[in-house]
Every structure is written in structure tokens, then in C-alpha cells.
C-alpha atoms as a PDB file:
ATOM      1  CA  UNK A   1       0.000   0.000   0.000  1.00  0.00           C
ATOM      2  CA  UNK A   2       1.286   3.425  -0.763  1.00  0.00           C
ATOM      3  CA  UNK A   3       2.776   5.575   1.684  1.00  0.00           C
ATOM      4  CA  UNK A   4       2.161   9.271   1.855  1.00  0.00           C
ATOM      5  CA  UNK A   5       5.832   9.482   1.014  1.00  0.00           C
ATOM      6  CA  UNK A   6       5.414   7.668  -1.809  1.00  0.00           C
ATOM      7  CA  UNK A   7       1.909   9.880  -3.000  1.00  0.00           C
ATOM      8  CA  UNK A   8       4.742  12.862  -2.551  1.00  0.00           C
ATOM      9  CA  UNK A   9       7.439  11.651  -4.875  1.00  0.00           C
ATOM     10  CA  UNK A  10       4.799  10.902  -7.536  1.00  0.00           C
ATOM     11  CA  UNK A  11       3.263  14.533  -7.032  1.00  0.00           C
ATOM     12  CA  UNK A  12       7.041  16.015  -7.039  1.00  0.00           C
ATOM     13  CA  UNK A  13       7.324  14.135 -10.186  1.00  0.00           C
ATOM     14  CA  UNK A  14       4.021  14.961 -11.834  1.00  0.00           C
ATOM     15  CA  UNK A  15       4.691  18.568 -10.525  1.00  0.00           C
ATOM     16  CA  UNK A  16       8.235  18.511 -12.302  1.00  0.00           C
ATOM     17  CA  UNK A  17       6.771  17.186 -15.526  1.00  0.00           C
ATOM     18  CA  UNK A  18       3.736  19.766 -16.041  1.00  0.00           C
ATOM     19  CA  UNK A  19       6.730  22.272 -15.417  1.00  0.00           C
ATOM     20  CA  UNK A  20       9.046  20.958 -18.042  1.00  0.00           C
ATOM     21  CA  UNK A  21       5.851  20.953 -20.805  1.00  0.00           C
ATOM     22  CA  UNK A  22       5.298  24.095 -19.672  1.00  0.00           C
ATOM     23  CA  UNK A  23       1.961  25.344 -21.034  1.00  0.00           C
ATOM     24  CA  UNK A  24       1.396  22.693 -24.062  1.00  0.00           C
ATOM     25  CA  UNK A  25      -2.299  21.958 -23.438  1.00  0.00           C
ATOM     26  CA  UNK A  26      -4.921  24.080 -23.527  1.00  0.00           C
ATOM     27  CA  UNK A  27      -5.628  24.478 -19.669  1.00  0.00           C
ATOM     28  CA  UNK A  28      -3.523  23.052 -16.880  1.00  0.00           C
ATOM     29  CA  UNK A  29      -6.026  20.527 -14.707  1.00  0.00           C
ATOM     30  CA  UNK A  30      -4.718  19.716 -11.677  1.00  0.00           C
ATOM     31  CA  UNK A  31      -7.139  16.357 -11.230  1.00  0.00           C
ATOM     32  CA  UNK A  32      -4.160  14.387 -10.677  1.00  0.00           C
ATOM     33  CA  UNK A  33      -2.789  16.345  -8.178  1.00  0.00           C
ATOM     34  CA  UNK A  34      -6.201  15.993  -6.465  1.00  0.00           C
ATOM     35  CA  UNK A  35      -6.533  12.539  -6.572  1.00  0.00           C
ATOM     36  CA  UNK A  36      -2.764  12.318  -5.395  1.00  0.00           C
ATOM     37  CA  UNK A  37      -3.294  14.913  -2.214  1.00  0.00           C
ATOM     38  CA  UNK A  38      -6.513  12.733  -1.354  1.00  0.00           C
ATOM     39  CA  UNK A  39      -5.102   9.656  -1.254  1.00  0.00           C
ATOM     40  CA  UNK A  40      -2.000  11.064   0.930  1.00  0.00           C
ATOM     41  CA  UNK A  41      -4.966  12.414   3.752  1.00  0.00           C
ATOM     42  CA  UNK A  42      -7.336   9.705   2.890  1.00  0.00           C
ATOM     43  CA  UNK A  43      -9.820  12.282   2.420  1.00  0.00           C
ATOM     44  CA  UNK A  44     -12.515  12.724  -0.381  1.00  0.00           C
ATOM     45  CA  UNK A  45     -11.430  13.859  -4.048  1.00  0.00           C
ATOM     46  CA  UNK A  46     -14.219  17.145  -3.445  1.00  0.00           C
ATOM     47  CA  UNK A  47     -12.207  17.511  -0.134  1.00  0.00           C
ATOM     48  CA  UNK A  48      -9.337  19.174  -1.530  1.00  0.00           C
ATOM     49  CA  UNK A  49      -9.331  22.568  -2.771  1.00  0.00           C
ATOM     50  CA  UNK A  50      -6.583  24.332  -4.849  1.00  0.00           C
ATOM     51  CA  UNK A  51      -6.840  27.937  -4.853  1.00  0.00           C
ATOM     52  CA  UNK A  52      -4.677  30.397  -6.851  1.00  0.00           C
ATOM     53  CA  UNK A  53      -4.024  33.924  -6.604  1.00  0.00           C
ATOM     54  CA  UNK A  54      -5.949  36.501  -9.776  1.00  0.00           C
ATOM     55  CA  UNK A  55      -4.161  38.033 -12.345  1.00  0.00           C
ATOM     56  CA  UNK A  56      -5.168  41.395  -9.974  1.00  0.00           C
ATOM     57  CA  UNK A  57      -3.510  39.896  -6.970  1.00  0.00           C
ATOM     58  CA  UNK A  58      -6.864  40.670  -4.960  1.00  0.00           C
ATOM     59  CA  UNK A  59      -8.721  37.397  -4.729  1.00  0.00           C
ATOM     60  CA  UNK A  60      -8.225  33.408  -4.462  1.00  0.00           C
ATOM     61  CA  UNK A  61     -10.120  31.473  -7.563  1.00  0.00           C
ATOM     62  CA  UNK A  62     -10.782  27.893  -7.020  1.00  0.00           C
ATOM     63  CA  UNK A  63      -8.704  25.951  -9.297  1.00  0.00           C
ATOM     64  CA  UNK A  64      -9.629  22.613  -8.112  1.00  0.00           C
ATOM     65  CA  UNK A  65     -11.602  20.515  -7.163  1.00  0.00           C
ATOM     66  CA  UNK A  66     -13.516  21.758 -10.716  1.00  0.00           C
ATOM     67  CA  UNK A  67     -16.819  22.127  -9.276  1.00  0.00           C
ATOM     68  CA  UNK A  68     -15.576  25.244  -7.783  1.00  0.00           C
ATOM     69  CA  UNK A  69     -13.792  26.826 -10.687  1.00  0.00           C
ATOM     70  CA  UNK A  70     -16.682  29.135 -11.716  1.00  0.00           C
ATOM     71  CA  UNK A  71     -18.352  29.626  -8.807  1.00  0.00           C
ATOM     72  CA  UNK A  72     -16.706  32.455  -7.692  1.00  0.00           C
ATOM     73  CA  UNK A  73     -13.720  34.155  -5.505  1.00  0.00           C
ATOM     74  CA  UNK A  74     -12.537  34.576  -1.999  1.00  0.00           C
ATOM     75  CA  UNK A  75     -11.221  38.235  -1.827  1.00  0.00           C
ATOM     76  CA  UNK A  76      -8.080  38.816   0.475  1.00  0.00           C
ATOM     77  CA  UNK A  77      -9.716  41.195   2.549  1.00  0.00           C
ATOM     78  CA  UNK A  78     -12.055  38.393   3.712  1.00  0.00           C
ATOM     79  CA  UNK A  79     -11.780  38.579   7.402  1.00  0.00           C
ATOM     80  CA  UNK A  80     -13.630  35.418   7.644  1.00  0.00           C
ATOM     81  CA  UNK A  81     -12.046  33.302   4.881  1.00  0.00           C
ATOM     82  CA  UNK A  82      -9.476  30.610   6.078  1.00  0.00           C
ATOM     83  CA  UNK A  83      -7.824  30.739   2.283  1.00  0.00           C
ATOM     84  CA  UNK A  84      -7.505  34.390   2.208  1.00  0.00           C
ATOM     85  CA  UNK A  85      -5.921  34.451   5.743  1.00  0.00           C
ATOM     86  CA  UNK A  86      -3.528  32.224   4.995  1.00  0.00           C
ATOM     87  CA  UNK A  87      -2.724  33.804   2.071  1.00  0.00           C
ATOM     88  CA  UNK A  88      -2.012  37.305   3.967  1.00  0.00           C
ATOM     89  CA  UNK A  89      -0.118  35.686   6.889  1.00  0.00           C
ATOM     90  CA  UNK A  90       2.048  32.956   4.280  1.00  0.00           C
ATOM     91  CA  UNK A  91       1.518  30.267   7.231  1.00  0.00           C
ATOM     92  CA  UNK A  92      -0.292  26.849   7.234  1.00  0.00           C
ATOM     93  CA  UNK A  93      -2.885  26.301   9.912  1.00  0.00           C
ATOM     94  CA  UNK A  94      -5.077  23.272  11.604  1.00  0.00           C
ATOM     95  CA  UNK A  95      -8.599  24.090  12.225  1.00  0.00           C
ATOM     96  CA  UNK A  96      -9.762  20.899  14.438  1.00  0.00           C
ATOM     97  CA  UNK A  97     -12.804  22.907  14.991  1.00  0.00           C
ATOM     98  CA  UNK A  98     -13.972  24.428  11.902  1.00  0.00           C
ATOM     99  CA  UNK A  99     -17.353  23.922  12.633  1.00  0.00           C
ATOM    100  CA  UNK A 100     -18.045  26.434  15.567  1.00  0.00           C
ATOM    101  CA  UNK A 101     -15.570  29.154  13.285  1.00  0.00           C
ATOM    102  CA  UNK A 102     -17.552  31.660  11.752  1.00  0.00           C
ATOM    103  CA  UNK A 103     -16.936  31.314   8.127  1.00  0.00           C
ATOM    104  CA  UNK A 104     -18.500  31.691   4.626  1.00  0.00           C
ATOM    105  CA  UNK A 105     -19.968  28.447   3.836  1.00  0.00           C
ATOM    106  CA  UNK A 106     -21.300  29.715   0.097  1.00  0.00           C
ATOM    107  CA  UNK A 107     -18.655  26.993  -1.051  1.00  0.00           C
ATOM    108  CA  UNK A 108     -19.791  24.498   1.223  1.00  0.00           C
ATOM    109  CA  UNK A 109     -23.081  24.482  -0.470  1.00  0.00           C
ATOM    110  CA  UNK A 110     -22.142  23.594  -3.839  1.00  0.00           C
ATOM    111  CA  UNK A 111     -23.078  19.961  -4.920  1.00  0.00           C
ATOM    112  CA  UNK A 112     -20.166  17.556  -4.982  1.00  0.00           C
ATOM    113  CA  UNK A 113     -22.329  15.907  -7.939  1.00  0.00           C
ATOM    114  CA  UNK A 114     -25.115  16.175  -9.643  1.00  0.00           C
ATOM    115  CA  UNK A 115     -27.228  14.332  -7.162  1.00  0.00           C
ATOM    116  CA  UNK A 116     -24.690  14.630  -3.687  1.00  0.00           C
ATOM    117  CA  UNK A 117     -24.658  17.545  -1.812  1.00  0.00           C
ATOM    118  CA  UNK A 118     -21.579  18.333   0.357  1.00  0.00           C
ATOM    119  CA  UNK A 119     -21.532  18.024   4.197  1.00  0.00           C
ATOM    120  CA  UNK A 120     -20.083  20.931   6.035  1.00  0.00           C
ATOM    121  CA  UNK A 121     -16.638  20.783   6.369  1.00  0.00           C
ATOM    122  CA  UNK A 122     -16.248  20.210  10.288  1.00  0.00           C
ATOM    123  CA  UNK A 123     -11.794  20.185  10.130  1.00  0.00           C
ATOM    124  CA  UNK A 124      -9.540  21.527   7.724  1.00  0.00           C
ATOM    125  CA  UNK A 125      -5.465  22.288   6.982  1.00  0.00           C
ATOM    126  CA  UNK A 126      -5.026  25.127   4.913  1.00  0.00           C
ATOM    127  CA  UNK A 127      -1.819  26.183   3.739  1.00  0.00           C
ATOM    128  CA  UNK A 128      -0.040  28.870   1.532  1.00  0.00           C
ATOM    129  CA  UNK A 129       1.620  27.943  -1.831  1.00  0.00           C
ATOM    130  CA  UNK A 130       4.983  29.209  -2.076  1.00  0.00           C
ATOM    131  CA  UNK A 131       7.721  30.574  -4.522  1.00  0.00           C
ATOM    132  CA  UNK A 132      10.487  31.048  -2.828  1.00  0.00           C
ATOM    133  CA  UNK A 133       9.471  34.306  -0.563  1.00  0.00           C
ATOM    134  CA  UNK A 134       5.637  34.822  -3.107  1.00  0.00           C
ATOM    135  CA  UNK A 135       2.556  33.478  -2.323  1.00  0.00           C
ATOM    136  CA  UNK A 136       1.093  32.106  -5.246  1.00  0.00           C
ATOM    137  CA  UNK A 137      -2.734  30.243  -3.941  1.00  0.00           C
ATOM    138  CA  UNK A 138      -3.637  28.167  -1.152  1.00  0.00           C
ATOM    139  CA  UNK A 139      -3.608  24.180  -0.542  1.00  0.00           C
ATOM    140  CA  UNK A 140      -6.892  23.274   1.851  1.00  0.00           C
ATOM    141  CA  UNK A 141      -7.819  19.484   2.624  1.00  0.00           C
ATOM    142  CA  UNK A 142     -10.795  19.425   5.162  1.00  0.00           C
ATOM    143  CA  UNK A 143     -12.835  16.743   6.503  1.00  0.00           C
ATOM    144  CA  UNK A 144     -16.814  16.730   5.794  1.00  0.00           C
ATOM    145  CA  UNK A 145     -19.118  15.396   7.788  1.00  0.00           C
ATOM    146  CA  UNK A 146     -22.855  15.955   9.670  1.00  0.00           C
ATOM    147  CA  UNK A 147     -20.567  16.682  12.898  1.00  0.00           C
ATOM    148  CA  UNK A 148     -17.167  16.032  13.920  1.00  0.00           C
ATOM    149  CA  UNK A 149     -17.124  12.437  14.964  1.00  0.00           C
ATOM    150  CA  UNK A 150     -18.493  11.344  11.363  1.00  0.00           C
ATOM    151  CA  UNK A 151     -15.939  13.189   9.585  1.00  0.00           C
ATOM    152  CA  UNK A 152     -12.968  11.591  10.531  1.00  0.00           C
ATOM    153  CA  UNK A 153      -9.779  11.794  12.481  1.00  0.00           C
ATOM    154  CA  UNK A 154      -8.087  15.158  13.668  1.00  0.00           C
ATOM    155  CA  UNK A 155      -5.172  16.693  11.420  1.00  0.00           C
ATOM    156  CA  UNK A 156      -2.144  16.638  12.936  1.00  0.00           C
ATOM    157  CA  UNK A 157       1.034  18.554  13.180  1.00  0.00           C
ATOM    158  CA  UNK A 158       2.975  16.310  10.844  1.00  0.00           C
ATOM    159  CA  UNK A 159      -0.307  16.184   8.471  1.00  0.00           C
ATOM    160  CA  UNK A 160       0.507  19.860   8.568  1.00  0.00           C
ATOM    161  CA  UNK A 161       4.433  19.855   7.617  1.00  0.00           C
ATOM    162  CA  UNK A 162       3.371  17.370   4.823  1.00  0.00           C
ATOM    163  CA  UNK A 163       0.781  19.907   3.521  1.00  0.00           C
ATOM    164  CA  UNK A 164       3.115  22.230   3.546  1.00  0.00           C
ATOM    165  CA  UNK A 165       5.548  20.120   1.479  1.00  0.00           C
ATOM    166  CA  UNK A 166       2.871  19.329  -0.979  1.00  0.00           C
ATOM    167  CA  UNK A 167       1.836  22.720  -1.373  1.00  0.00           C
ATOM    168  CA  UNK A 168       5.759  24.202  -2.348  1.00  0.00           C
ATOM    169  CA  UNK A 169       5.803  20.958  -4.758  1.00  0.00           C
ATOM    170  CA  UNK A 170       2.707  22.686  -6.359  1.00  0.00           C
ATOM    171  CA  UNK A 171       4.221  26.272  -7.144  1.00  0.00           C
ATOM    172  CA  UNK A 172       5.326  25.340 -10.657  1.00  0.00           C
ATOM    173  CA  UNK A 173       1.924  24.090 -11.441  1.00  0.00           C
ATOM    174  CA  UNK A 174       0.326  27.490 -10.067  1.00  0.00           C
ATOM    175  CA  UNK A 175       2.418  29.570 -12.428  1.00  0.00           C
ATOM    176  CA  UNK A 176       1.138  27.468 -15.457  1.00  0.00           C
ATOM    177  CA  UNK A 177      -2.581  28.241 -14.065  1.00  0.00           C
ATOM    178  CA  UNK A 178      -2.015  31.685 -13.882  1.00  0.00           C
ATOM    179  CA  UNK A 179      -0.990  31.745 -17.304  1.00  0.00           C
ATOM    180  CA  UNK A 180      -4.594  30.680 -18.422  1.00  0.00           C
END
């Protein structure tokens, strides 16, 4: 069984190669990133969200997951936002407790699928996606549920430093998005 070692080397790798083809196909899709970040958390696919900075450097867009993508953006001057917090401050975070933080939950209600709506998420990691001393989007995993107990396990502080990790290995990729 994969590690979440081994999900890193394969992102650093897929990471690496979307660099080196640069911008070849029409829109970067970061699906297998997803899918590789979810399986490192054992979370949902629709509980990992890639956000990158606008052209205008004022707001977060929703790059993944794609249900997201047009919905709409998280402005840094949010004083509620998680994403756009993290963005200002450049440092990752564990919310354990999500559920009693007052937050925007707009993005919450957005069906995971046509016929599944999304629980609220009840914990989340959220952290910034760096370029050397730039912030270029935010990484989030949370954990949905009906309450706390049904969502899952707390994040922990090495969940956190792995984020983190993940989320420097996805810089590259954010500078093809922007691109778009």
C-alpha cells in the first residue's frame, strides 16, 4: 500500500513534468494532483481545494476541485475566509474545529455531484503555496461530515508539515494556471 511518502514523490514528479511541458495543453487541470493529495490524507477527491491567486492579486479562484472553478472568488480582505488568511499571513494552519468558526460556507453548499450535496466541512489544513518568498494560492484538505465524529480523524502537526511540502511541490503548477 502506498505511503504518503510515496503519493509525494509521484506529485514532485508529476509537478516537475507539467513544469518541463510548460503550457502545451490548452488548460492546466490539476485532477491528478487531487486525486494524489486525497489519497495522501485519505480524504474525499471534493475535499481538496486548490486555490490560486488573480491576475489582480486581490482574490483566491478555485482551481480545483472543478466544481468550484466558476463559482466564484474569496477576496483577500475576507476577514472570515481561512484561504484568504492564509494567504495574507504565508503560514499553514489546523482548524480541528472548523465547525463552531464563523466562516463563509457559500462553497460548502455547492453539490459535490449532480445528485450529492456536500456536508459541512467540520476540520480543515489550509496552507499557503509558495515561490520562494511569493505566495502564489492556497492548498486546503478538510474533513466533511454531519458533525465532527463522522468526519474523521483530527489533522495533525505532521499532516501539517506534509501539507506544507505538498503545497511548495505545487508552485510550478500554479504559475502554469495563472498563465490561463
Amino acid at each position: 500500500m502506498p505511503t504518503a511518502a510515496d503519493h509525494l514523490t509521484e506529485l514532485k514528479k508529476w509537478a516537475a513534468e507539467l513544469s518541463r511541458k510548460g503550457n502545451e495543453e490548452e488548460e492546466v487541470r490539476l485532477n491528478r494532483a487531487v486525486e494524489l493529495i486525497a489519497e495522501t490524507f485519505e480524504v474525499k477527491l471534493h475535499e481538496v481545494a486548490i486555490l490560486g491567486l488573480t491576475p489582480d492579486g486581490r482574490s483566491l479562484r478555485f482551481l480545483a476541485p472543478e466544481t468550484l472553478r466558476a463559482i466564484g472568488q474569496i477576496p483577500l480582505s475576507s476577514g472570515s475566509a481561512l484561504a484568504a488568511r492564509t494567504m495574507r499571513e504565508m503560514r499553514p494552519e489546523i482548524v480541528n474545529h472548523f465547525h463552531v468558526v464563523p466562516h463563509a460556507s457559500v462553497f460548502e453548499g455547492v453539490p459535490v455531484a449532480e445528485d450529492q450535496r456536500a456536508e459541512p466541512i467540520q476540520k480543515i489544513m489550509s496552507s499557503p503555496i509558495m515561490l520562494g518568498s511569493k505566495a502564489l494560492g492556497v492548498l486546503q484538505v478538510s474533513r466533511k461530515g454531519k458533525g465532527p465524529l463522522e468526519a474523521g480523524p483530527d489533522f495533525t502537526p505532521l499532516q501539517l508539515r506534509h501539507l506544507k511540502t505538498i503545497s511548495d511541490a505545487l508552485a510550478p503548477c500554479l504559475l502554469l494556471c495563472a498563465r490561463e
